[in-house]
N, C-alpha and C. Protein backbone atom coordinates (compact mmCIF):
# COMPACT_ATOMS: atom_id res chain seq x y z
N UNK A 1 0.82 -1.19 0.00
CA UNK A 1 0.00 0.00 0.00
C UNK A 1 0.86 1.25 0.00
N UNK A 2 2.03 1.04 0.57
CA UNK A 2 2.82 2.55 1.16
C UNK A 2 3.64 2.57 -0.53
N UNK A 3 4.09 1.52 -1.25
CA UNK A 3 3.81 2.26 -2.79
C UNK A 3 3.08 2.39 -3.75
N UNK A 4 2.02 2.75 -3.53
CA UNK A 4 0.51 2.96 -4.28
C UNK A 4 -0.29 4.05 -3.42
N UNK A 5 0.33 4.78 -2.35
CA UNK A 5 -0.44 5.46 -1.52
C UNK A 5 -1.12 6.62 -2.34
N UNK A 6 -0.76 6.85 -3.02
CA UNK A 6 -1.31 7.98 -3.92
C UNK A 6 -1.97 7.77 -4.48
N UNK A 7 -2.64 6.58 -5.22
CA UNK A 7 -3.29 5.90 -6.04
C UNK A 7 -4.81 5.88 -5.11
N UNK A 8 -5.47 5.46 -5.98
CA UNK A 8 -6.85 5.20 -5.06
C UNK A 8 -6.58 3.29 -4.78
N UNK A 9 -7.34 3.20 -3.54
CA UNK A 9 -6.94 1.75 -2.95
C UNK A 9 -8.13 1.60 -2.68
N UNK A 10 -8.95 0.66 -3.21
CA UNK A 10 -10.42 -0.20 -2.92
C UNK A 10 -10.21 -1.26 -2.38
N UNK A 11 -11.29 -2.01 -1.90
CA UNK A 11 -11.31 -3.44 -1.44
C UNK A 11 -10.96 -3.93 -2.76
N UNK A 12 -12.05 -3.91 -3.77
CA UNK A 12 -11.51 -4.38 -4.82
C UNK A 12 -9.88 -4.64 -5.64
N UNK A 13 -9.59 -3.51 -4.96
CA UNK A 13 -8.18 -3.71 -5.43
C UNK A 13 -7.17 -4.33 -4.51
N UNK A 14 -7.66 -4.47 -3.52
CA UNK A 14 -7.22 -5.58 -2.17
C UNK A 14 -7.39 -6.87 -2.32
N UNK A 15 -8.70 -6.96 -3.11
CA UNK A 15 -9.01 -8.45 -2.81
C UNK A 15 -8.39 -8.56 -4.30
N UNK A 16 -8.17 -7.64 -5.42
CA UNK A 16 -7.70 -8.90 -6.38
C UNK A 16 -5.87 -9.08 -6.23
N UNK A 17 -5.60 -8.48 -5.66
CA UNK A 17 -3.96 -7.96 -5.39
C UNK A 17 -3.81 -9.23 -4.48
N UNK A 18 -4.24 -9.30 -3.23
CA UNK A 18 -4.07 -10.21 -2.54
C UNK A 18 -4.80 -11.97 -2.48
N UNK A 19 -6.28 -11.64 -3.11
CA UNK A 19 -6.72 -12.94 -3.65
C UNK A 19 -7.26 -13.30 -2.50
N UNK A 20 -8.15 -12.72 -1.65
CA UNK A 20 -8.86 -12.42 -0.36
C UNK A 20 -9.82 -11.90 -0.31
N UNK A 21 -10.72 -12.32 0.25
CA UNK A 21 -12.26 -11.32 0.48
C UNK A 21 -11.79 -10.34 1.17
N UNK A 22 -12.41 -8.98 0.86
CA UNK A 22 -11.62 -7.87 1.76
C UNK A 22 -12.22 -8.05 3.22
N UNK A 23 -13.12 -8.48 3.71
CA UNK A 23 -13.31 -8.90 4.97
C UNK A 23 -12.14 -9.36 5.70
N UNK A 24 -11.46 -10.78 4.83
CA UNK A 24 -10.22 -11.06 5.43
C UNK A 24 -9.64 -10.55 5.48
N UNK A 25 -9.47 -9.17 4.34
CA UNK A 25 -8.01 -8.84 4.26
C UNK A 25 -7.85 -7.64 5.58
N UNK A 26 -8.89 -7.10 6.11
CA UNK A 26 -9.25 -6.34 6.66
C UNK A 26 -9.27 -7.05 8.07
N UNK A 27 -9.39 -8.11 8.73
CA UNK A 27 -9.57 -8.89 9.81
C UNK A 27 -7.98 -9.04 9.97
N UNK A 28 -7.34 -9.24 9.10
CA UNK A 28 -5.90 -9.52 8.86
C UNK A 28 -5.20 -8.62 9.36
N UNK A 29 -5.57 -7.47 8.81
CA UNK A 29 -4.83 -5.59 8.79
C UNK A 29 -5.05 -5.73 10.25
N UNK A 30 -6.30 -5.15 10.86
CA UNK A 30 -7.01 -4.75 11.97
C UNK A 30 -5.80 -5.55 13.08
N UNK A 31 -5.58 -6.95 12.80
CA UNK A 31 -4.57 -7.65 13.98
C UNK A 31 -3.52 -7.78 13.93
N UNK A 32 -2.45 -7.43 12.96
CA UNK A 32 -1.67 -6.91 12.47
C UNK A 32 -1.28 -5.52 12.76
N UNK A 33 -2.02 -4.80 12.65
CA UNK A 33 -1.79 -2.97 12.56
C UNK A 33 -2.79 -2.06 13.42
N UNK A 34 -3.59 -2.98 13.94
CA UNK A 34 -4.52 -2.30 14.89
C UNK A 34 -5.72 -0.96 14.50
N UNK A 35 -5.41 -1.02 13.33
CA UNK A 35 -6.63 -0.22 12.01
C UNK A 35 -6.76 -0.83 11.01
N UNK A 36 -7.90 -0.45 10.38
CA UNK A 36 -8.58 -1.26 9.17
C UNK A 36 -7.12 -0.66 8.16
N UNK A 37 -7.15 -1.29 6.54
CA UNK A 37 -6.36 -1.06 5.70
C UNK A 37 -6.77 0.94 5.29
N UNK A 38 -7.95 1.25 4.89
CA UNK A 38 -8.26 2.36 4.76
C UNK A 38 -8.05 3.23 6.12
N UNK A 39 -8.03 3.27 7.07
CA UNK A 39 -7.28 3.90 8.25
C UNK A 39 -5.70 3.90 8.09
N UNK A 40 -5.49 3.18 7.83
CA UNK A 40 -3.92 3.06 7.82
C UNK A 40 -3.35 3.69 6.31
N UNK A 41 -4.19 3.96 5.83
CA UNK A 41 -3.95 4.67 4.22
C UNK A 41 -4.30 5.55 4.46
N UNK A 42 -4.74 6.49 4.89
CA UNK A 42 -5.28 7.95 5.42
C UNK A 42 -4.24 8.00 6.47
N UNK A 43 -4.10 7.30 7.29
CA UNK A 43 -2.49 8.03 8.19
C UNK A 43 -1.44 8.16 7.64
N UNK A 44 -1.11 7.31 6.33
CA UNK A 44 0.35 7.37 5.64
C UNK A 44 0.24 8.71 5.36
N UNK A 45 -1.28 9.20 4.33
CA UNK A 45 -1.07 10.10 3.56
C UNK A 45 -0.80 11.35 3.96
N UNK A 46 -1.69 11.66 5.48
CA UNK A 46 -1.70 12.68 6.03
C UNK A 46 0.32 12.93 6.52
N UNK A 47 0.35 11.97 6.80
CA UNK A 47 2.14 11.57 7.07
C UNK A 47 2.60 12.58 6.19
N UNK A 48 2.46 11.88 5.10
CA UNK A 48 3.31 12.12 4.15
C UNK A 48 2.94 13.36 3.64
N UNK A 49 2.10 13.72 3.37
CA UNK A 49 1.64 15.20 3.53
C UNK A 49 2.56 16.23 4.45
N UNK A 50 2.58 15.85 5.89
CA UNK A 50 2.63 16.92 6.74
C UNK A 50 4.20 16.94 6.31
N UNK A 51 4.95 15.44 6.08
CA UNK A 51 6.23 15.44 5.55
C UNK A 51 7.06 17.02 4.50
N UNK A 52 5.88 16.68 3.48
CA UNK A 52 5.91 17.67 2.29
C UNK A 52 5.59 18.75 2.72
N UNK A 53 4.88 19.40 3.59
CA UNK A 53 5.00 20.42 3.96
C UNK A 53 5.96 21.17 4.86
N UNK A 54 6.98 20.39 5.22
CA UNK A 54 7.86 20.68 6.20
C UNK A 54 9.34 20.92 5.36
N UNK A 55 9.22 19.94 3.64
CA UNK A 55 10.38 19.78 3.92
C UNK A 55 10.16 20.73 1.91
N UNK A 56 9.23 20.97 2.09
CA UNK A 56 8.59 21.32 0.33
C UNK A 56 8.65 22.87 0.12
N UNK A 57 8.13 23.66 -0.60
CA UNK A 57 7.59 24.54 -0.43
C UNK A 57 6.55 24.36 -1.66
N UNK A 58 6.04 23.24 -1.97
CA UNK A 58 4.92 23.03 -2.45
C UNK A 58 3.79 23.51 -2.06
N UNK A 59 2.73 24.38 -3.19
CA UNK A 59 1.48 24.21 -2.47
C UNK A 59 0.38 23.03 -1.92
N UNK A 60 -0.36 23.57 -0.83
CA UNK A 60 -1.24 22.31 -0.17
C UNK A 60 -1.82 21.83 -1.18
N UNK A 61 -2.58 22.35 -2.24
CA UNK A 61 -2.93 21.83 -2.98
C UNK A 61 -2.66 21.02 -4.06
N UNK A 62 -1.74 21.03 -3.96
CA UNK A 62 -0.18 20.12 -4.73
C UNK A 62 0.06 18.86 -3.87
N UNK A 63 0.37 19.48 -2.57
CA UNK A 63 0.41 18.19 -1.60
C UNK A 63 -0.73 17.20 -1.39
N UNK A 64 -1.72 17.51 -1.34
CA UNK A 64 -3.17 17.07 -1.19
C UNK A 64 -3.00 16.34 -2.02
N UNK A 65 -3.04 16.58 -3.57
CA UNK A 65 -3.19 16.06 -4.75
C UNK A 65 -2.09 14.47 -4.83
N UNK A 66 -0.58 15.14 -5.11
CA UNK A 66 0.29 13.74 -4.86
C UNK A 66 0.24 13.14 -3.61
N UNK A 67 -0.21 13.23 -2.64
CA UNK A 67 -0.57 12.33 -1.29
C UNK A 67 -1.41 11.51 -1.66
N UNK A 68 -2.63 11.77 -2.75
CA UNK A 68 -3.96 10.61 -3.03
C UNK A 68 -5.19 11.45 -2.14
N UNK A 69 -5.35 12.60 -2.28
CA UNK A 69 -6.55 13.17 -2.20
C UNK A 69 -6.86 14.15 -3.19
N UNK A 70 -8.15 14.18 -3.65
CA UNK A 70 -8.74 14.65 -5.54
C UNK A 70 -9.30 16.28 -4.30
N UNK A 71 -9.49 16.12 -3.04
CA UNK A 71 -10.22 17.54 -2.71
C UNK A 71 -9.37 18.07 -1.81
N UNK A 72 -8.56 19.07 -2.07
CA UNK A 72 -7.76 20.15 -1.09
C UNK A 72 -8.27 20.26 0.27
N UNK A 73 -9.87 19.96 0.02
CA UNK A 73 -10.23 20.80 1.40
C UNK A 73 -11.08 19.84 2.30
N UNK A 74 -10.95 18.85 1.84
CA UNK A 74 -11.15 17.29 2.44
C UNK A 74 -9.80 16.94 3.12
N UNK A 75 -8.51 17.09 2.33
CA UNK A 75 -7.18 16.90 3.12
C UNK A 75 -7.18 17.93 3.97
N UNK A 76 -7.61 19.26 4.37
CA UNK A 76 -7.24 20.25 5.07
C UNK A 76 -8.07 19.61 6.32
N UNK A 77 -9.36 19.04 5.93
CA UNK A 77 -10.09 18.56 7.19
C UNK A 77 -9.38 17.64 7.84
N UNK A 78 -9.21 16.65 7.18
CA UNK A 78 -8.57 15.46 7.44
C UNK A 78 -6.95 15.63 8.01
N UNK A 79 -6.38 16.41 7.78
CA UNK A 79 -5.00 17.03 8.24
C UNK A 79 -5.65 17.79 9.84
N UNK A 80 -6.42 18.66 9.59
CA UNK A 80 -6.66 19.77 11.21
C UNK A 80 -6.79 18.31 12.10
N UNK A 81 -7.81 17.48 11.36
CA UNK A 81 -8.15 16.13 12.70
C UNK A 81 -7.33 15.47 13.18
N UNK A 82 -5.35 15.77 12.34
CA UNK A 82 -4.85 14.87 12.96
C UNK A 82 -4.07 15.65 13.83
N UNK A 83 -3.70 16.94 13.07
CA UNK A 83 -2.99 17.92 13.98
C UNK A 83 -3.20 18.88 14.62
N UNK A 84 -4.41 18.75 14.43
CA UNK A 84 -4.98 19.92 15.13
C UNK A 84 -4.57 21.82 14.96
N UNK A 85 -4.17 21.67 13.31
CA UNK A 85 -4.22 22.92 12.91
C UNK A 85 -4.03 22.82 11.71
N UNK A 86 -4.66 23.44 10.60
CA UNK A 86 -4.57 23.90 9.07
C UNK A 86 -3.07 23.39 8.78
N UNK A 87 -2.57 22.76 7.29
CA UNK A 87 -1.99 22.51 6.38
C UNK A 87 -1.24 24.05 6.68
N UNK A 88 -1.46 24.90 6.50
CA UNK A 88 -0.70 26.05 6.75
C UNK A 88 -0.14 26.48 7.57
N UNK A 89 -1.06 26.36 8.44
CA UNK A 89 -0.62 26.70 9.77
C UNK A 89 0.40 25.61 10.47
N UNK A 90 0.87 24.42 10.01
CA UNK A 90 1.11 23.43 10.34
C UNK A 90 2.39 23.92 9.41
N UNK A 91 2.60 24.17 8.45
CA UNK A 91 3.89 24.85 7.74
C UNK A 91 4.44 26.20 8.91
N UNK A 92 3.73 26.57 9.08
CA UNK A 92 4.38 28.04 9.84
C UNK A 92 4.95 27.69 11.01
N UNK A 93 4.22 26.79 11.64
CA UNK A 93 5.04 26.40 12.93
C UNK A 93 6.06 25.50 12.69
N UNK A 94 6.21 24.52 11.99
CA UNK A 94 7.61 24.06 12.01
C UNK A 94 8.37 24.32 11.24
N UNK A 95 9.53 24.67 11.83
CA UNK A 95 10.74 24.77 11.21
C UNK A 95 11.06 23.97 9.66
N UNK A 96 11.48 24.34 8.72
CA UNK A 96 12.23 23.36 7.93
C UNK A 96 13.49 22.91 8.16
């Protein structure tokens, strides 16, 4: 998953990749990694996101985009929930 994170990732594309009902593949993840596969693909991205913003001077909307999110302002939500402050604001405070 962590090289395809950008890509869109379905069950479908779980179960034919791995050759598993995504139920399993997901019962599998969950005890393994302690989040479903789509939880754990939304933490890489946001990762890797906050990464690019620290080390980029890319715009968010650039970052959003190559992370594997199609809406800027779906990642901005999804970013405040993990850090508890704006894509921007999350640039201003740390250092590069």
């Amino acid at each position: 998953m962590i090289n395809h994170f950008s890509e869109p990732v379905t069950n479908q594309v779980l179960q034919e990749r791995f050759h598993l009902h995504p139920n399993s593949i997901t019962r599998k993840f969950e005890a393994e990694f302690y989040m479903t596969p789509k939880q754990y693909l939304n933490n890489y991205r946001l990762m890797e996101g906050a990464r690019r913003l620290r080390t980029t001077g890319q715009s968010v909307a650039r970052i959003a985009e190559e992370v594997g999110y199609q809406n800027v302002y779906y990642f901005s939500k999804q970013f405040k929930k993990k850090f508890n402050c704006s894509p921007s604001e999350y640039r201003q405070q740390t250092p590069q």
